[in-house]
N, C-alpha and C. Protein backbone atom coordinates (compact mmCIF):
# COMPACT_ATOMS: atom_id res chain seq x y z
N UNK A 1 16.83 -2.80 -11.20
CA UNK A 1 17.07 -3.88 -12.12
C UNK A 1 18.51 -3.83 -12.64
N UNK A 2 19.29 -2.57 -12.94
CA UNK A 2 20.72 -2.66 -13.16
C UNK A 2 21.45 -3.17 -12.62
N UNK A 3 21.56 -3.09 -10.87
CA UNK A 3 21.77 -3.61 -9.81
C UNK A 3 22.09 -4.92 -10.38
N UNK A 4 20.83 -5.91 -10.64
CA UNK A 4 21.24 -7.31 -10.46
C UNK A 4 22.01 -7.36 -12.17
N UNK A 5 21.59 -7.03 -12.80
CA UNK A 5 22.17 -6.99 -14.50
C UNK A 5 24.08 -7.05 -13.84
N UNK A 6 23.91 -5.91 -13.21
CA UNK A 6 26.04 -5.46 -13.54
C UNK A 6 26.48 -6.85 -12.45
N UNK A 7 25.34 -7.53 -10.99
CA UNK A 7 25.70 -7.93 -10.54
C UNK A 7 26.29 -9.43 -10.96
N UNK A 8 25.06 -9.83 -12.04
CA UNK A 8 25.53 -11.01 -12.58
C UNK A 8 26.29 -10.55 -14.20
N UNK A 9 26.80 -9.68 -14.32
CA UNK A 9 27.80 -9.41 -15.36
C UNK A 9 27.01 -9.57 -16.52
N UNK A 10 25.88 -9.43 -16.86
CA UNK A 10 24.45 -9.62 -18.15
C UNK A 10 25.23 -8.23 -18.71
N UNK A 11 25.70 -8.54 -20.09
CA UNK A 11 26.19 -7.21 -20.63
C UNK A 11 25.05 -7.04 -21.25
N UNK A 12 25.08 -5.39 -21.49
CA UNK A 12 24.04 -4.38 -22.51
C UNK A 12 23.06 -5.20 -23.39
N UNK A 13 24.46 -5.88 -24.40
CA UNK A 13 24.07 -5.89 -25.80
C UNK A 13 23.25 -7.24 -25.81
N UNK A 14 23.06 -8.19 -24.48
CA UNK A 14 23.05 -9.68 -24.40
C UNK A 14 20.96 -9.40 -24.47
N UNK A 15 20.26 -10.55 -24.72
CA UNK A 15 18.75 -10.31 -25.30
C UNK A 15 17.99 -11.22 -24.00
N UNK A 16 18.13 -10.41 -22.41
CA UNK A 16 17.45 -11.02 -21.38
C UNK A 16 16.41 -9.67 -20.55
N UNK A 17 15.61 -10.69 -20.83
CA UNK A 17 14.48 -9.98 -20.07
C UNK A 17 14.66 -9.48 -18.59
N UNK A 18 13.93 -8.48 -17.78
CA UNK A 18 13.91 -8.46 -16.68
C UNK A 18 13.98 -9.54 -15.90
N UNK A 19 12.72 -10.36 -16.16
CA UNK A 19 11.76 -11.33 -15.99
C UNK A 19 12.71 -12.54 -15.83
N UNK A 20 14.11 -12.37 -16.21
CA UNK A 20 14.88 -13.64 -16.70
C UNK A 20 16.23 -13.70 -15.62
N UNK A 21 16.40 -11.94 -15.55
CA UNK A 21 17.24 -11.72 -14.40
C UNK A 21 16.89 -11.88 -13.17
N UNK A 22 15.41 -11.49 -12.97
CA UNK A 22 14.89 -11.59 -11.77
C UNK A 22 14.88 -12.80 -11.40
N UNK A 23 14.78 -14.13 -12.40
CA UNK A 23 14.71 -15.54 -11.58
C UNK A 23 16.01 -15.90 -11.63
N UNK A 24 17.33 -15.52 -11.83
CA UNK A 24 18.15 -15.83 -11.76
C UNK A 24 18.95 -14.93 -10.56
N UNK A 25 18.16 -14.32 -10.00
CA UNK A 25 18.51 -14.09 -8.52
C UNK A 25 17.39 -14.32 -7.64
N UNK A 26 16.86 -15.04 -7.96
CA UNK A 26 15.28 -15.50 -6.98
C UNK A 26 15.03 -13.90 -5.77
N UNK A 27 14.50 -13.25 -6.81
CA UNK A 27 13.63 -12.29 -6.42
C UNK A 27 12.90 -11.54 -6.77
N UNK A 28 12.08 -10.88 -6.29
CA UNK A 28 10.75 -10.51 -6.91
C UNK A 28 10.57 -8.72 -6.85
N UNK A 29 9.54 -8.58 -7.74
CA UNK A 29 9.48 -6.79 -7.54
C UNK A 29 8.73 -6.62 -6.33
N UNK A 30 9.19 -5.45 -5.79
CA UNK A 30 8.65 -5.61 -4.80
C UNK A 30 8.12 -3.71 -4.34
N UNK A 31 7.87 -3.35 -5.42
CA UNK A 31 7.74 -1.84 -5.74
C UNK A 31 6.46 -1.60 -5.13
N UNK A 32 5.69 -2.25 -5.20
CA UNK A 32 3.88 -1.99 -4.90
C UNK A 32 3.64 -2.32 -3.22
N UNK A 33 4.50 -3.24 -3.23
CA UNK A 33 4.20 -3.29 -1.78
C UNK A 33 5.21 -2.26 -0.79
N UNK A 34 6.12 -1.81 -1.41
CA UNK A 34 6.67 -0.83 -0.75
C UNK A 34 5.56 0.48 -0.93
N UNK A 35 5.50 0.64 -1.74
CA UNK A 35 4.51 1.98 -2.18
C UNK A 35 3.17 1.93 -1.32
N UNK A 36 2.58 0.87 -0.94
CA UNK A 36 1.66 0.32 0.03
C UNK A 36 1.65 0.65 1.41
N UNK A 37 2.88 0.40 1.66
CA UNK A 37 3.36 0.25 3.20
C UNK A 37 3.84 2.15 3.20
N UNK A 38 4.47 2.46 2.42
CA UNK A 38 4.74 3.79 2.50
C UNK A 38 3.10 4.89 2.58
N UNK A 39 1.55 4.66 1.53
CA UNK A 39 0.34 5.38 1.86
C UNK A 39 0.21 4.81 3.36
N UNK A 40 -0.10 3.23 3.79
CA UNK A 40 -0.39 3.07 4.97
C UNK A 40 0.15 4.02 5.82
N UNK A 41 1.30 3.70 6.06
CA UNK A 41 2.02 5.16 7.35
C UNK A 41 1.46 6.15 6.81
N UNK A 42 1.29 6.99 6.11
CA UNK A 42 0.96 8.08 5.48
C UNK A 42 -0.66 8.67 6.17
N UNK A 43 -1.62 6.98 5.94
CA UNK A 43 -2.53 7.30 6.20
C UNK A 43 -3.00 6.76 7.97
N UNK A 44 -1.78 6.34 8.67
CA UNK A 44 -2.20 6.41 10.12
C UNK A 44 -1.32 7.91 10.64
N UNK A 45 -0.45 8.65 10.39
CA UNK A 45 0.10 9.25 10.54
C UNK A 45 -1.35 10.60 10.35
N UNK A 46 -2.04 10.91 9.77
CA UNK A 46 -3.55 11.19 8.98
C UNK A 46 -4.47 10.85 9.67
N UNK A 47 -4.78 9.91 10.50
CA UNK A 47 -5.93 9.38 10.88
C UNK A 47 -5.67 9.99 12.61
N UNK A 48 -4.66 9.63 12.79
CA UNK A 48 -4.39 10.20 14.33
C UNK A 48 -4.41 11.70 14.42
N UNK A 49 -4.16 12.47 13.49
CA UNK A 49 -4.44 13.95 13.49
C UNK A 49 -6.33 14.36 13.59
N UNK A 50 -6.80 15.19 14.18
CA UNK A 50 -7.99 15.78 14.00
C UNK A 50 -8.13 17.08 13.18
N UNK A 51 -8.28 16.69 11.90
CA UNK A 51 -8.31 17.90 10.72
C UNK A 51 -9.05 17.42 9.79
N UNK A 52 -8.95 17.99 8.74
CA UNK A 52 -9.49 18.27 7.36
C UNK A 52 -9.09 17.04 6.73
N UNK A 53 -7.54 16.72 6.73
CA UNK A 53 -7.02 15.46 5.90
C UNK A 53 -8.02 14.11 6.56
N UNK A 54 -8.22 14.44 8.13
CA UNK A 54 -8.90 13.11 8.44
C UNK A 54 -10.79 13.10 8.06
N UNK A 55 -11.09 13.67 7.76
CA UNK A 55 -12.63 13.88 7.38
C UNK A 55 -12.31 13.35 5.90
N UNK A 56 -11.70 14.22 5.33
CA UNK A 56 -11.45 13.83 3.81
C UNK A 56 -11.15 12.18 3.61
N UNK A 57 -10.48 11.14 4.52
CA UNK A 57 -9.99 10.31 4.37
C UNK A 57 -10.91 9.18 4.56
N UNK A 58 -11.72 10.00 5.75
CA UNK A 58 -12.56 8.89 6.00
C UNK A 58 -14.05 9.08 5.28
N UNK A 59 -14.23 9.74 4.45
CA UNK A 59 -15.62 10.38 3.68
C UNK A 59 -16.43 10.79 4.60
N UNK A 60 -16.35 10.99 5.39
CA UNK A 60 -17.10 11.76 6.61
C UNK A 60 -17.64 13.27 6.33
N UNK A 61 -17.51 14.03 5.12
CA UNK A 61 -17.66 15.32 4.13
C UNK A 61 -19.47 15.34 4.52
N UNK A 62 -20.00 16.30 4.79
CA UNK A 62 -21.10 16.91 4.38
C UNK A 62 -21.81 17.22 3.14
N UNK A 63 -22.88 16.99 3.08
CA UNK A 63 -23.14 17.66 1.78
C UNK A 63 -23.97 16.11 1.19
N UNK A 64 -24.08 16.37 -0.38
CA UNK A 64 -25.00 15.51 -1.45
C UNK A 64 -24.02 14.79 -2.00
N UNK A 65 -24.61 13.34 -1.82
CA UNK A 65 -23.55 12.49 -2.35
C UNK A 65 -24.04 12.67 -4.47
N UNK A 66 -22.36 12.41 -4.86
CA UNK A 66 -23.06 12.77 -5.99
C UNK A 66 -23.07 11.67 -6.93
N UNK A 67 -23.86 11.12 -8.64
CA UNK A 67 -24.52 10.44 -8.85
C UNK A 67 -23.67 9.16 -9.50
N UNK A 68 -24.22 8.36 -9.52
CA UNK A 68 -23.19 7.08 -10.20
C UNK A 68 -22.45 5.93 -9.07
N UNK A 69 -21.63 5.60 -9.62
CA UNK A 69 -21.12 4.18 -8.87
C UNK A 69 -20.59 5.58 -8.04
N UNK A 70 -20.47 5.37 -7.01
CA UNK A 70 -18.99 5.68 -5.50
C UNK A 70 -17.77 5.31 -5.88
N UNK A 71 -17.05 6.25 -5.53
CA UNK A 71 -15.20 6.08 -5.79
C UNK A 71 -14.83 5.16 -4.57
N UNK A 72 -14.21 4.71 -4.47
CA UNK A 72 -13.93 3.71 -3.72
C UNK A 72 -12.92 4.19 -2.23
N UNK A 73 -13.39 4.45 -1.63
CA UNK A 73 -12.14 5.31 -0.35
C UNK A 73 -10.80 4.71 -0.24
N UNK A 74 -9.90 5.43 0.36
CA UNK A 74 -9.24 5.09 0.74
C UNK A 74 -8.72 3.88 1.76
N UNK A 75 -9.88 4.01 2.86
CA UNK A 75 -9.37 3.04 3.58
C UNK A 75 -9.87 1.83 3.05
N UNK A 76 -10.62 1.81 2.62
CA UNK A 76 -11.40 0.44 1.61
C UNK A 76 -10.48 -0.31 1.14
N UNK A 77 -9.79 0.64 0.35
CA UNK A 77 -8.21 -0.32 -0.61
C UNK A 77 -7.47 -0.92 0.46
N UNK A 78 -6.92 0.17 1.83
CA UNK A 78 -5.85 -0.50 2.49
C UNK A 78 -6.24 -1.70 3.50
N UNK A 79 -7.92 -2.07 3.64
CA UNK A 79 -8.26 -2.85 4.91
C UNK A 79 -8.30 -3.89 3.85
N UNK A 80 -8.50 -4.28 2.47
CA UNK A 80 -8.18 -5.57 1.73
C UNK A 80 -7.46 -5.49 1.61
N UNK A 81 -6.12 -4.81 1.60
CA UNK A 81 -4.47 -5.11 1.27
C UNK A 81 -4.05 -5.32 2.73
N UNK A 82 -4.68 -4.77 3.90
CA UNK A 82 -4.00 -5.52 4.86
C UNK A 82 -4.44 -6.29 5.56
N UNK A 83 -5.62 -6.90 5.28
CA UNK A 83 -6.38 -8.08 5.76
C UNK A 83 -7.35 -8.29 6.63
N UNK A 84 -7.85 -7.15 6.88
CA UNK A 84 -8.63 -6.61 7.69
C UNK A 84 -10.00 -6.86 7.59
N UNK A 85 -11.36 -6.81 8.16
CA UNK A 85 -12.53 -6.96 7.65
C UNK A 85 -13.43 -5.64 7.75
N UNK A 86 -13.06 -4.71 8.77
CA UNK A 86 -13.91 -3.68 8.50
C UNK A 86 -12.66 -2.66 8.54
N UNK A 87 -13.32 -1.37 7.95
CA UNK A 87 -13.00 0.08 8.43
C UNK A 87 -12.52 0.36 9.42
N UNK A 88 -13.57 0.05 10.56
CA UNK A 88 -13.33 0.54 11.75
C UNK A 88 -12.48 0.08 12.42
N UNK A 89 -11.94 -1.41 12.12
CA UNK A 89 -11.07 -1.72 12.97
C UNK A 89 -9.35 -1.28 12.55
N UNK A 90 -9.38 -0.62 11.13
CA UNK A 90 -8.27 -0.32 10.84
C UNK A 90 -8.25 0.62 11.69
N UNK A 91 -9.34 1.70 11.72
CA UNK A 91 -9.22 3.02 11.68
C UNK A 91 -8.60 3.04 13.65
N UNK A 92 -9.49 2.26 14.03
CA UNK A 92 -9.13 1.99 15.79
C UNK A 92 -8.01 1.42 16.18
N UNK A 93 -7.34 0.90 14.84
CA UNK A 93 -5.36 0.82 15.32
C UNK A 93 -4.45 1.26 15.04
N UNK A 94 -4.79 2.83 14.40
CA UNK A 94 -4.24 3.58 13.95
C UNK A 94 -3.55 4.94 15.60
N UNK A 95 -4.96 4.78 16.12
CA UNK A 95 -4.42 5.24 17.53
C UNK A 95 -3.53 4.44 18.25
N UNK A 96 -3.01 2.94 18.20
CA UNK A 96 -2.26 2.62 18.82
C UNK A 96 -1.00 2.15 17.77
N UNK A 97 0.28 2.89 18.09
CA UNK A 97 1.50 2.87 16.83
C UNK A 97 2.07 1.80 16.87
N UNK A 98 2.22 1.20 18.20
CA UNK A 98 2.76 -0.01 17.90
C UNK A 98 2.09 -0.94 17.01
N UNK A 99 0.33 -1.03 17.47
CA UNK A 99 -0.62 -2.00 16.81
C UNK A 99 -0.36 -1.92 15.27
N UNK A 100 -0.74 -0.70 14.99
CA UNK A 100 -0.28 -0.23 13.58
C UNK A 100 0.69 -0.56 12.86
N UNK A 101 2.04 -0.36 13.49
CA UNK A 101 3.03 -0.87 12.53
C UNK A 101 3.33 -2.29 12.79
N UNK A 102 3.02 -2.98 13.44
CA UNK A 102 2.82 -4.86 13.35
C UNK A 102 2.26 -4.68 12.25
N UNK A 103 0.83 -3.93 12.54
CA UNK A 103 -0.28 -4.27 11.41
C UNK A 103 0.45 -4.07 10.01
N UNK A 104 1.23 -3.33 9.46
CA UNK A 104 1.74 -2.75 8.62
C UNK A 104 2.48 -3.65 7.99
N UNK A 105 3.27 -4.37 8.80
CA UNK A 105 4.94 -5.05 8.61
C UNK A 105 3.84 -6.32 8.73
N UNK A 106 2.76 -6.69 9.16
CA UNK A 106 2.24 -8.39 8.43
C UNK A 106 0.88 -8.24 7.35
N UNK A 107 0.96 -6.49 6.67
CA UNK A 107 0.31 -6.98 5.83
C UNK A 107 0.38 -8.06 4.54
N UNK A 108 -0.85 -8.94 4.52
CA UNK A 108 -0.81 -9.49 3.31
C UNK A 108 -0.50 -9.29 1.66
N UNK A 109 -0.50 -8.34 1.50
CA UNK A 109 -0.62 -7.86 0.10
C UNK A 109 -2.08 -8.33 -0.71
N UNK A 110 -2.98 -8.75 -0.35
CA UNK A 110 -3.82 -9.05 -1.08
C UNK A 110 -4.92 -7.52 -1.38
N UNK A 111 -5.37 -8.38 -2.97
CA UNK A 111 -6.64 -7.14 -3.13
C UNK A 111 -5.68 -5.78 -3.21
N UNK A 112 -6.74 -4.91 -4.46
CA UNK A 112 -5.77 -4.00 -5.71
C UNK A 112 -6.27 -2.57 -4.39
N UNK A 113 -5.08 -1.57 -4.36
CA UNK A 113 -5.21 -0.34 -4.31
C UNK A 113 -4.02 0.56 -4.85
């Protein structure tokens, strides 16, 4: 945000919002969807490995599920942020890198993770 402040010369002491600079360079935050795109790689980079991180990721864990609402997985958040309809089909283009990073670079942003 300083960036655009020093760029359009907005001194210190002057009473403008972020919110005010940002439309006066027509652009938007764009922090979440970077942070998005950065777990995604994270989590095909994860999914293509055969370990511990990938059991963990995909709730695939043994054992007693325990009581109350379910935490919501991981891939759950990223197949509504990238537009996807199931699990599985994220999880099955994670083996192919090219598929993946298209998939990546046209996610939608929709739906909270």
């Amino acid at each position: 945000m300083w960036f655009f402040r020093r760029m359009l010369g907005v001194p210190w002491m002057a009473r403008k919002t972020n919110e005010e600079v940002l439309k006066e360079t027509e652009t938007t935050r764009s922090l979440m969807n970077r942070v998005r795109r950065r777990q995604a790689k994270f989590v095909g980079h994860i999914m293509r490995r055969e370990g511990l991180e990938n059991l963990i990721t995909t709730g695939r864990m043994k054992g007693k599920k325990s009581r109350g609402r379910q935490r919501e997985k991981m891939l759950d958040g990223m197949t509504s942020w990238m537009g996807t309809k199931r699990v599985t089909d994220a999880w099955s283009e994670t083996w192919d890198r090219e598929s993946w990073k298209d998939m990546i670079a046209n996610a939608k942003g929709q739906g909270t993770w």
